[in-house]
PDB file of N, CA and C in Angstrom:
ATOM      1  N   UNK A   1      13.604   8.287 -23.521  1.00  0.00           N
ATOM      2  CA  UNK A   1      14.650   7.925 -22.573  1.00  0.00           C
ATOM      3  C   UNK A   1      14.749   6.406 -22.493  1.00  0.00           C
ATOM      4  N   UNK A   2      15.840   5.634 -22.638  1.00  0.00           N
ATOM      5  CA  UNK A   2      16.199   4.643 -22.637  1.00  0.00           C
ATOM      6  C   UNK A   2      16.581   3.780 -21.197  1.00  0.00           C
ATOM      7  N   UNK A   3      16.504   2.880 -21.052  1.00  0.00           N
ATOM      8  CA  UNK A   3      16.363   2.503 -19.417  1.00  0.00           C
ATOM      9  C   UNK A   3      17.722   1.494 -19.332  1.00  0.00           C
ATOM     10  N   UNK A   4      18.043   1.607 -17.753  1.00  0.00           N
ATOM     11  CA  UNK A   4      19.668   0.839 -17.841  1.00  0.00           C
ATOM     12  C   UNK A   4      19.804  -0.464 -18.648  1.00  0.00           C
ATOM     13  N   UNK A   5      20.923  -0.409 -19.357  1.00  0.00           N
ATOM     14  CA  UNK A   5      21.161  -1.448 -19.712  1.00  0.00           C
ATOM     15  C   UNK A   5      20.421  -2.009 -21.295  1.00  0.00           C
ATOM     16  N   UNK A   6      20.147  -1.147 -21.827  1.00  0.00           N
ATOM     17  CA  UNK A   6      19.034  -1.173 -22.804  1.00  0.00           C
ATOM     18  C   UNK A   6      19.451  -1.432 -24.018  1.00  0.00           C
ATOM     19  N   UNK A   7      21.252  -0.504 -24.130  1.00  0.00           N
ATOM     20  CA  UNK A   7      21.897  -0.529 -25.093  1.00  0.00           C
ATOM     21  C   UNK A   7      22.586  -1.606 -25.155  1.00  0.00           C
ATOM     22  N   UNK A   8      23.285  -1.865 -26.889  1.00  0.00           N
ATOM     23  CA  UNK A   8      23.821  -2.999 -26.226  1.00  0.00           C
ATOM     24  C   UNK A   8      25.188  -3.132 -26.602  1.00  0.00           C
ATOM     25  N   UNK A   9      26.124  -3.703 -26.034  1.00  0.00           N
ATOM     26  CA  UNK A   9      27.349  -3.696 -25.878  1.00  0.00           C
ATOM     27  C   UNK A   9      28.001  -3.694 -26.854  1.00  0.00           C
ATOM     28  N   UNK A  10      29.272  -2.623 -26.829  1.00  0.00           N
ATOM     29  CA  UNK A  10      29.760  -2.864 -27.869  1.00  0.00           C
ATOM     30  C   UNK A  10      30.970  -3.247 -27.261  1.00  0.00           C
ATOM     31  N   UNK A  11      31.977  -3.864 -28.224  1.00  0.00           N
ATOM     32  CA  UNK A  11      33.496  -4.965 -27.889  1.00  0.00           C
ATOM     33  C   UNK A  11      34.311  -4.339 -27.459  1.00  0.00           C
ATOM     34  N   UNK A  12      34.414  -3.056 -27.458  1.00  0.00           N
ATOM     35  CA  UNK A  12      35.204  -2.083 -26.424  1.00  0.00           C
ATOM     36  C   UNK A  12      34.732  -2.229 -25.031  1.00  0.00           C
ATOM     37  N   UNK A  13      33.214  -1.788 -25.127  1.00  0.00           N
ATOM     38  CA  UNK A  13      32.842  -1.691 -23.616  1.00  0.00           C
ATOM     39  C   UNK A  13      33.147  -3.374 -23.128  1.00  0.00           C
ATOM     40  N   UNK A  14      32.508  -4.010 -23.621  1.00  0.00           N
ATOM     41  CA  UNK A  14      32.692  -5.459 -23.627  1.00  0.00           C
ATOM     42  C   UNK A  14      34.292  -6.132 -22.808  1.00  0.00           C
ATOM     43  N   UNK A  15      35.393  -5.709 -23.744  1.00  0.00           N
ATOM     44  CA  UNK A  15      36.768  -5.777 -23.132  1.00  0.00           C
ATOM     45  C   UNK A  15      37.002  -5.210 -21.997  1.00  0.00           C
ATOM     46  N   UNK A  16      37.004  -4.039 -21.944  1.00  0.00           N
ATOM     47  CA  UNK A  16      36.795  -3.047 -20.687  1.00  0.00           C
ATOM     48  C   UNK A  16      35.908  -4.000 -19.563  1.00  0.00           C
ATOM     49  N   UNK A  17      34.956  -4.338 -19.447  1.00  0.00           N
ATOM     50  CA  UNK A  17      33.922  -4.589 -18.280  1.00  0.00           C
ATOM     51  C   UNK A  17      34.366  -6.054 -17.751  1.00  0.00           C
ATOM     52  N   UNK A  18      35.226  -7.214 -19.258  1.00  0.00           N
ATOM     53  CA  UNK A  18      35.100  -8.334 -19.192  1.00  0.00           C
ATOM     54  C   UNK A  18      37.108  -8.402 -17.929  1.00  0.00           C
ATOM     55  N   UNK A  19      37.619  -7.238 -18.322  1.00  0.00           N
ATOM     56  CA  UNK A  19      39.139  -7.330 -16.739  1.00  0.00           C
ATOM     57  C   UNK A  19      38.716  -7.320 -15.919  1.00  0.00           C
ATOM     58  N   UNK A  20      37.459  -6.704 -15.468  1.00  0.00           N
ATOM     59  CA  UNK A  20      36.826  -6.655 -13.583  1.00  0.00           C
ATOM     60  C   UNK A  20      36.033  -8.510 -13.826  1.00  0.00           C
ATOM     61  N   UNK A  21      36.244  -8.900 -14.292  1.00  0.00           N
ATOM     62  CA  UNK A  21      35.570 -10.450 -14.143  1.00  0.00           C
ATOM     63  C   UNK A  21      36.788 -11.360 -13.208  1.00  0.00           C
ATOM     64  N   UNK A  22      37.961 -10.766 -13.350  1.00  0.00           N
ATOM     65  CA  UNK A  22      38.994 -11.325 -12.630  1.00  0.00           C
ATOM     66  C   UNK A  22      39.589 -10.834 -11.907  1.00  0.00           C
ATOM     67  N   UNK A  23      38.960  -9.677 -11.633  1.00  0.00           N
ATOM     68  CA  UNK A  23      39.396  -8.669 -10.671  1.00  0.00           C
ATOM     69  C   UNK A  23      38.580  -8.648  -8.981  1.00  0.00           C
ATOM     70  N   UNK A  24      39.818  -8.868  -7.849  1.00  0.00           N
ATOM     71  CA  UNK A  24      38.946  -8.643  -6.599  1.00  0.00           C
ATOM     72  C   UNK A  24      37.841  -7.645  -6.390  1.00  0.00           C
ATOM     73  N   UNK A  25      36.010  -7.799  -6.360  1.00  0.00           N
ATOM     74  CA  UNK A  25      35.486  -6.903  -6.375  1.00  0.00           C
ATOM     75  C   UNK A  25      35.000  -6.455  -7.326  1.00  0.00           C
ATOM     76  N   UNK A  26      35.444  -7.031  -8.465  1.00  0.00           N
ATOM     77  CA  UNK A  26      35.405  -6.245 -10.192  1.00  0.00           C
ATOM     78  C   UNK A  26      35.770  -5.138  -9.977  1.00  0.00           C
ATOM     79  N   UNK A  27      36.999  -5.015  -9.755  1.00  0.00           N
ATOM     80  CA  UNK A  27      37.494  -3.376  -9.912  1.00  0.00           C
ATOM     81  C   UNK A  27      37.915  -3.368 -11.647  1.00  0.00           C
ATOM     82  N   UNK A  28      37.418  -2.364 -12.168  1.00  0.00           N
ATOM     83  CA  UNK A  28      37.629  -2.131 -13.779  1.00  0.00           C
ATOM     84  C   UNK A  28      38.827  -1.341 -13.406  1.00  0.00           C
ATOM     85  N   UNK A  29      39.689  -1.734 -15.162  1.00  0.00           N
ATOM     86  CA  UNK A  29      41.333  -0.765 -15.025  1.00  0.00           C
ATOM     87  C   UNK A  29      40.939   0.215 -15.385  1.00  0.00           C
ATOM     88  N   UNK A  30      41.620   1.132 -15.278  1.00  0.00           N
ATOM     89  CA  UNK A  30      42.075   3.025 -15.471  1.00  0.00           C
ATOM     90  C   UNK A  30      42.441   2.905 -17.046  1.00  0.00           C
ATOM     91  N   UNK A  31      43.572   1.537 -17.287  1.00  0.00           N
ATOM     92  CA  UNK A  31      44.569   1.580 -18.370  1.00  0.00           C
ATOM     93  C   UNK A  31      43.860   0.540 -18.897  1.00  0.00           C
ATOM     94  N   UNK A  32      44.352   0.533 -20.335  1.00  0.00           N
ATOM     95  CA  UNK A  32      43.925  -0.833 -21.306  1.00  0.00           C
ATOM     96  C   UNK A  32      45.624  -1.640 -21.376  1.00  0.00           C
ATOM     97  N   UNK A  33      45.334  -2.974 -21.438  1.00  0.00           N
ATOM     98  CA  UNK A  33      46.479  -3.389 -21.844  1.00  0.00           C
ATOM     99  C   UNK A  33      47.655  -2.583 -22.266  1.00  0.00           C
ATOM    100  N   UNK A  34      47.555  -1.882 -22.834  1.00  0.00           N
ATOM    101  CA  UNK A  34      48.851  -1.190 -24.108  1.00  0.00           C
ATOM    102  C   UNK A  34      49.040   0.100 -22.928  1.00  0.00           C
ATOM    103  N   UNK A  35      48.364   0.024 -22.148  1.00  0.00           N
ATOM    104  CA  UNK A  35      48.559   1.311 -21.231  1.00  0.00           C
ATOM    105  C   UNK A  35      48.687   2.597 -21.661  1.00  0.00           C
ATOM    106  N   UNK A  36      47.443   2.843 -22.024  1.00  0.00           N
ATOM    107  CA  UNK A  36      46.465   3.844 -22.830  1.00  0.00           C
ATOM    108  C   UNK A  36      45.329   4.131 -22.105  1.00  0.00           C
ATOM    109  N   UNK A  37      44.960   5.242 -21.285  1.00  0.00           N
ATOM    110  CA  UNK A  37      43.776   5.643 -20.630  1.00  0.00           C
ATOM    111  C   UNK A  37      42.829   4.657 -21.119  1.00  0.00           C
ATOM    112  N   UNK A  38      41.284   4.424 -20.256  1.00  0.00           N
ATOM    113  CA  UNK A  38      40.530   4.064 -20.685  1.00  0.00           C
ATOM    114  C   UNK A  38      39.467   5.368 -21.344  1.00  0.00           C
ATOM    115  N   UNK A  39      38.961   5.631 -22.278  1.00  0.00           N
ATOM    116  CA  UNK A  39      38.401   6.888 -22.397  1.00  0.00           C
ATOM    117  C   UNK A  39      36.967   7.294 -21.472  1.00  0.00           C
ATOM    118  N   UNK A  40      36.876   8.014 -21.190  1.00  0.00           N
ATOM    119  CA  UNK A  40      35.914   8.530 -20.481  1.00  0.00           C
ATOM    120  C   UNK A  40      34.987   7.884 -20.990  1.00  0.00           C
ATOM    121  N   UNK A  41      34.306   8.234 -22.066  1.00  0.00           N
ATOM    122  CA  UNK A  41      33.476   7.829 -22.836  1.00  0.00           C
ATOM    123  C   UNK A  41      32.527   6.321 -22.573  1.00  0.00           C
ATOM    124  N   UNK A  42      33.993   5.293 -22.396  1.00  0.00           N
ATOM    125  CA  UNK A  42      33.600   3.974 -22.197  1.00  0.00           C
ATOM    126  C   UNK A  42      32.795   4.211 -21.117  1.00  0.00           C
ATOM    127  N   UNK A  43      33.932   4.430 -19.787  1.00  0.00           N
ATOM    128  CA  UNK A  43      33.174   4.294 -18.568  1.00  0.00           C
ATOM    129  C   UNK A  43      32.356   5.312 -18.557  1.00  0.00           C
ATOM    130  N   UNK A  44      31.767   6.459 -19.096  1.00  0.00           N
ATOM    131  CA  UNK A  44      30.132   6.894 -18.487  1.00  0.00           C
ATOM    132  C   UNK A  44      29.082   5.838 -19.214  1.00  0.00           C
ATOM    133  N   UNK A  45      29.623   5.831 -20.606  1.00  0.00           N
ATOM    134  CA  UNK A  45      28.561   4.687 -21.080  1.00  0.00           C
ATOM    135  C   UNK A  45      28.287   3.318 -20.252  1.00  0.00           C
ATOM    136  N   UNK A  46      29.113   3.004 -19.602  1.00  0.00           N
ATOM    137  CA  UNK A  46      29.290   2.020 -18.592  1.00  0.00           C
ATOM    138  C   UNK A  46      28.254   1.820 -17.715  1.00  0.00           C
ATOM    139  N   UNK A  47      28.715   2.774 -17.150  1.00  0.00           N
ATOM    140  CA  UNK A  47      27.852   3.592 -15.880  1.00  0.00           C
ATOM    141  C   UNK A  47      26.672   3.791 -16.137  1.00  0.00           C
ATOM    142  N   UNK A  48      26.208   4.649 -16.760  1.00  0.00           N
ATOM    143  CA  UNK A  48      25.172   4.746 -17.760  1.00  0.00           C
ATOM    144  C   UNK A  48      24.084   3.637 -17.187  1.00  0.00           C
ATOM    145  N   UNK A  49      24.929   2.772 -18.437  1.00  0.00           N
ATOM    146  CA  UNK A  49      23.936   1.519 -18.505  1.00  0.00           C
ATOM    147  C   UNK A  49      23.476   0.634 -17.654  1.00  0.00           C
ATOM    148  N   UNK A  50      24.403   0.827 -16.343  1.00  0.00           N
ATOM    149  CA  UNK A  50      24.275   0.059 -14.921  1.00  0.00           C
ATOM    150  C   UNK A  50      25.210  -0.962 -15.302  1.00  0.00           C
ATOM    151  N   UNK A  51      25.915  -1.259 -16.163  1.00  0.00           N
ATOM    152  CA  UNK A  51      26.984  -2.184 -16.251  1.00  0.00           C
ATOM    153  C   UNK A  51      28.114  -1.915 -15.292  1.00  0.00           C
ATOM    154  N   UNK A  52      28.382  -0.874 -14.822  1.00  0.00           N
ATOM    155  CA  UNK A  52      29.760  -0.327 -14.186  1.00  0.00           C
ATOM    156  C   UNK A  52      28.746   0.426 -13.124  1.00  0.00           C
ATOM    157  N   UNK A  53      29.634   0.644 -11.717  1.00  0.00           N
ATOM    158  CA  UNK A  53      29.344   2.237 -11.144  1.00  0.00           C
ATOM    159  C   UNK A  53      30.497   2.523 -10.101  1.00  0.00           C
ATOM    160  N   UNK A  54      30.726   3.754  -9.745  1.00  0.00           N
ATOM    161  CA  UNK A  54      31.807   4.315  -9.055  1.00  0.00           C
ATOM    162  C   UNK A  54      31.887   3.682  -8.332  1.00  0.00           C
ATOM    163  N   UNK A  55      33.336   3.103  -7.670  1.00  0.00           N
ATOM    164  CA  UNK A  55      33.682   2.497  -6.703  1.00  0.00           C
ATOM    165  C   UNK A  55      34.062   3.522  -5.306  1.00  0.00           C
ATOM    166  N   UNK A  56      35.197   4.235  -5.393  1.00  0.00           N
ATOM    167  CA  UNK A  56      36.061   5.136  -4.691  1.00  0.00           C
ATOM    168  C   UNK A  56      36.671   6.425  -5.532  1.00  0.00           C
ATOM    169  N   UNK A  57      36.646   7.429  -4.920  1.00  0.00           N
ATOM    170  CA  UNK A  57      37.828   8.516  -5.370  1.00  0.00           C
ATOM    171  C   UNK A  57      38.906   8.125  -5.446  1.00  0.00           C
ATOM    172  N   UNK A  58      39.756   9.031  -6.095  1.00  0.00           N
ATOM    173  CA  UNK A  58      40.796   9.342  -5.869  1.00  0.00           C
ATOM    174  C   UNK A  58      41.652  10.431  -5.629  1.00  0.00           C
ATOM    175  N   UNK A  59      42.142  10.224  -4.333  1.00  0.00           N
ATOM    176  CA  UNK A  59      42.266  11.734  -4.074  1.00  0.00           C
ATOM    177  C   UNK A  59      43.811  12.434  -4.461  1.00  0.00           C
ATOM    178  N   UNK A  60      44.271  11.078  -5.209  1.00  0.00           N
ATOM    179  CA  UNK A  60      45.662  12.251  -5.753  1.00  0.00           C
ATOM    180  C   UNK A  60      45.412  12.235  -7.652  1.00  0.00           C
ATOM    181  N   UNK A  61      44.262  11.494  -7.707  1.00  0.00           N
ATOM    182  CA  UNK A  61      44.086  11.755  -9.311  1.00  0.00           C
ATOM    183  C   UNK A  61      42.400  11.901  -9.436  1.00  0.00           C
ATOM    184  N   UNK A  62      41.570  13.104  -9.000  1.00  0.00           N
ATOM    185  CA  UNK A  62      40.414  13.510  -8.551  1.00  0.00           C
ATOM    186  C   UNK A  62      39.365  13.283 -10.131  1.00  0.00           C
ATOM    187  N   UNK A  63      39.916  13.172 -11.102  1.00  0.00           N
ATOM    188  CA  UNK A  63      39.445  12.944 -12.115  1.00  0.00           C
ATOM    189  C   UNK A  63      39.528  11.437 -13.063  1.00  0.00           C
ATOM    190  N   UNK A  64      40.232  10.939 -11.874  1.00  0.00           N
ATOM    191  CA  UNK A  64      40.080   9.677 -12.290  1.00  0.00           C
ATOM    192  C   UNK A  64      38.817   8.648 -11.977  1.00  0.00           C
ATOM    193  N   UNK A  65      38.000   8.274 -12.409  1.00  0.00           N
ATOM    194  CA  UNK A  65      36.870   7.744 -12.182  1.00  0.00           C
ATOM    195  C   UNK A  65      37.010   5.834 -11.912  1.00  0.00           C
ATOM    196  N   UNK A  66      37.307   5.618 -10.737  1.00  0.00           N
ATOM    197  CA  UNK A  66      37.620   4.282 -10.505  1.00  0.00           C
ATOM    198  C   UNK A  66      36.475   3.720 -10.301  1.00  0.00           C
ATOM    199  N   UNK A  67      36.160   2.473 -10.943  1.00  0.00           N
ATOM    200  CA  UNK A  67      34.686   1.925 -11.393  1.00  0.00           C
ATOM    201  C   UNK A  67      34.992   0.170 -10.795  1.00  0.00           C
ATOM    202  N   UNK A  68      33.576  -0.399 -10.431  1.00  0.00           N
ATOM    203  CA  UNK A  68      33.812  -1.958 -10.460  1.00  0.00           C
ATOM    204  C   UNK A  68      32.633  -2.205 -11.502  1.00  0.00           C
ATOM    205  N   UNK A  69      32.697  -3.501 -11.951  1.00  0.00           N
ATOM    206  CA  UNK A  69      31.327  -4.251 -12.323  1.00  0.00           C
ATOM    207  C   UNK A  69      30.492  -4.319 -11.296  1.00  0.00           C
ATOM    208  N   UNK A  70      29.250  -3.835 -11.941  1.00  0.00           N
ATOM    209  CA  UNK A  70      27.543  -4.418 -11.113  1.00  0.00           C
ATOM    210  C   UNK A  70      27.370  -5.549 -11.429  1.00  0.00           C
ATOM    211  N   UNK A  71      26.373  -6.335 -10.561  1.00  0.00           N
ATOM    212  CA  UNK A  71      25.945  -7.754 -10.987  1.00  0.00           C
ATOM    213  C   UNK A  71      24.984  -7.717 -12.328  1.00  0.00           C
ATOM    214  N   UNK A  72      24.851  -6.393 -13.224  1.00  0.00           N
ATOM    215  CA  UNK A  72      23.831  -6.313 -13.876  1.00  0.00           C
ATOM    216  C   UNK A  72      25.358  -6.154 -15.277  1.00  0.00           C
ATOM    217  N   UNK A  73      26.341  -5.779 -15.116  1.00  0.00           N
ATOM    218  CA  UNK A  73      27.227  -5.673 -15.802  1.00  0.00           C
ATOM    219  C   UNK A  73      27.736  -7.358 -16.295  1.00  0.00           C
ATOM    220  N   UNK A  74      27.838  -8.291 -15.055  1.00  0.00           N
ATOM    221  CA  UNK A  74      28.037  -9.776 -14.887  1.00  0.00           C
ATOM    222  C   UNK A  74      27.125 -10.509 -16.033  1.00  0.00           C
ATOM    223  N   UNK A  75      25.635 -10.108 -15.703  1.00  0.00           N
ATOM    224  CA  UNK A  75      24.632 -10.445 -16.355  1.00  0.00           C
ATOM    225  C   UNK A  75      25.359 -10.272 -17.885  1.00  0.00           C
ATOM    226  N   UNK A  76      25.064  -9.147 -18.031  1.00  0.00           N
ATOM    227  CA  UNK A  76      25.227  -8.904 -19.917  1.00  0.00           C
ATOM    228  C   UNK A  76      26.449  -9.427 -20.113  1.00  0.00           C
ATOM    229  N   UNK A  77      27.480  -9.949 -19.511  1.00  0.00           N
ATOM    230  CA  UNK A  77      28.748 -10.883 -20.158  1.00  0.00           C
ATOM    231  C   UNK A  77      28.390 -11.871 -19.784  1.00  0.00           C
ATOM    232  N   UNK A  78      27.190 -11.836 -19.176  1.00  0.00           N
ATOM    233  CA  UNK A  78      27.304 -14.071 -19.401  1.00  0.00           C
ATOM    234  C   UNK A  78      27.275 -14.329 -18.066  1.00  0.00           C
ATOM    235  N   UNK A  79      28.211 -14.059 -17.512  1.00  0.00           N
ATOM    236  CA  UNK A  79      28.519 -14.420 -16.032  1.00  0.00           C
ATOM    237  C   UNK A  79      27.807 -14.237 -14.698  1.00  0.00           C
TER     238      UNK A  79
END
């Protein structure tokens, strides 16, 4: 078992984590630029790693997983 943060970033997750750097709160987007879901995938790996974690529901899109940056997410971009 691998411990948070262990893995290491790849330029997807990277892009993804690096919009909540300018975001009130680090709220991470839903959408990518081109306004294209973000895939699940990213954000559990996210999460996962302690780079990301759930912010709030949503209660008219219950499967939408709205995420901010952790200060441990800050860390691994530098910031």
């Amino acid at each position: 078992m691998t411990k948070k943060g262990s893995h290491p970033l790849s330029d997807v997750q990277r892009q993804w984590l690096e919009r909540g750097l300018e975001q009130p709160g680090g709220k991470l987007p839903l959408f990518t630029e081109d306004g294209q879901s973000i895939k699940p995938a990213t954000v559990q790996s996210c999460v996962k790693n302690g780079w990301a974690e759930p912010w709030f529901s949503n209660p008219l899109k219950p499967d939408w997983l709205v995420c901010k940056l952790t200060d441990q997410g800050r860390k691994i971009l530098g910031n």
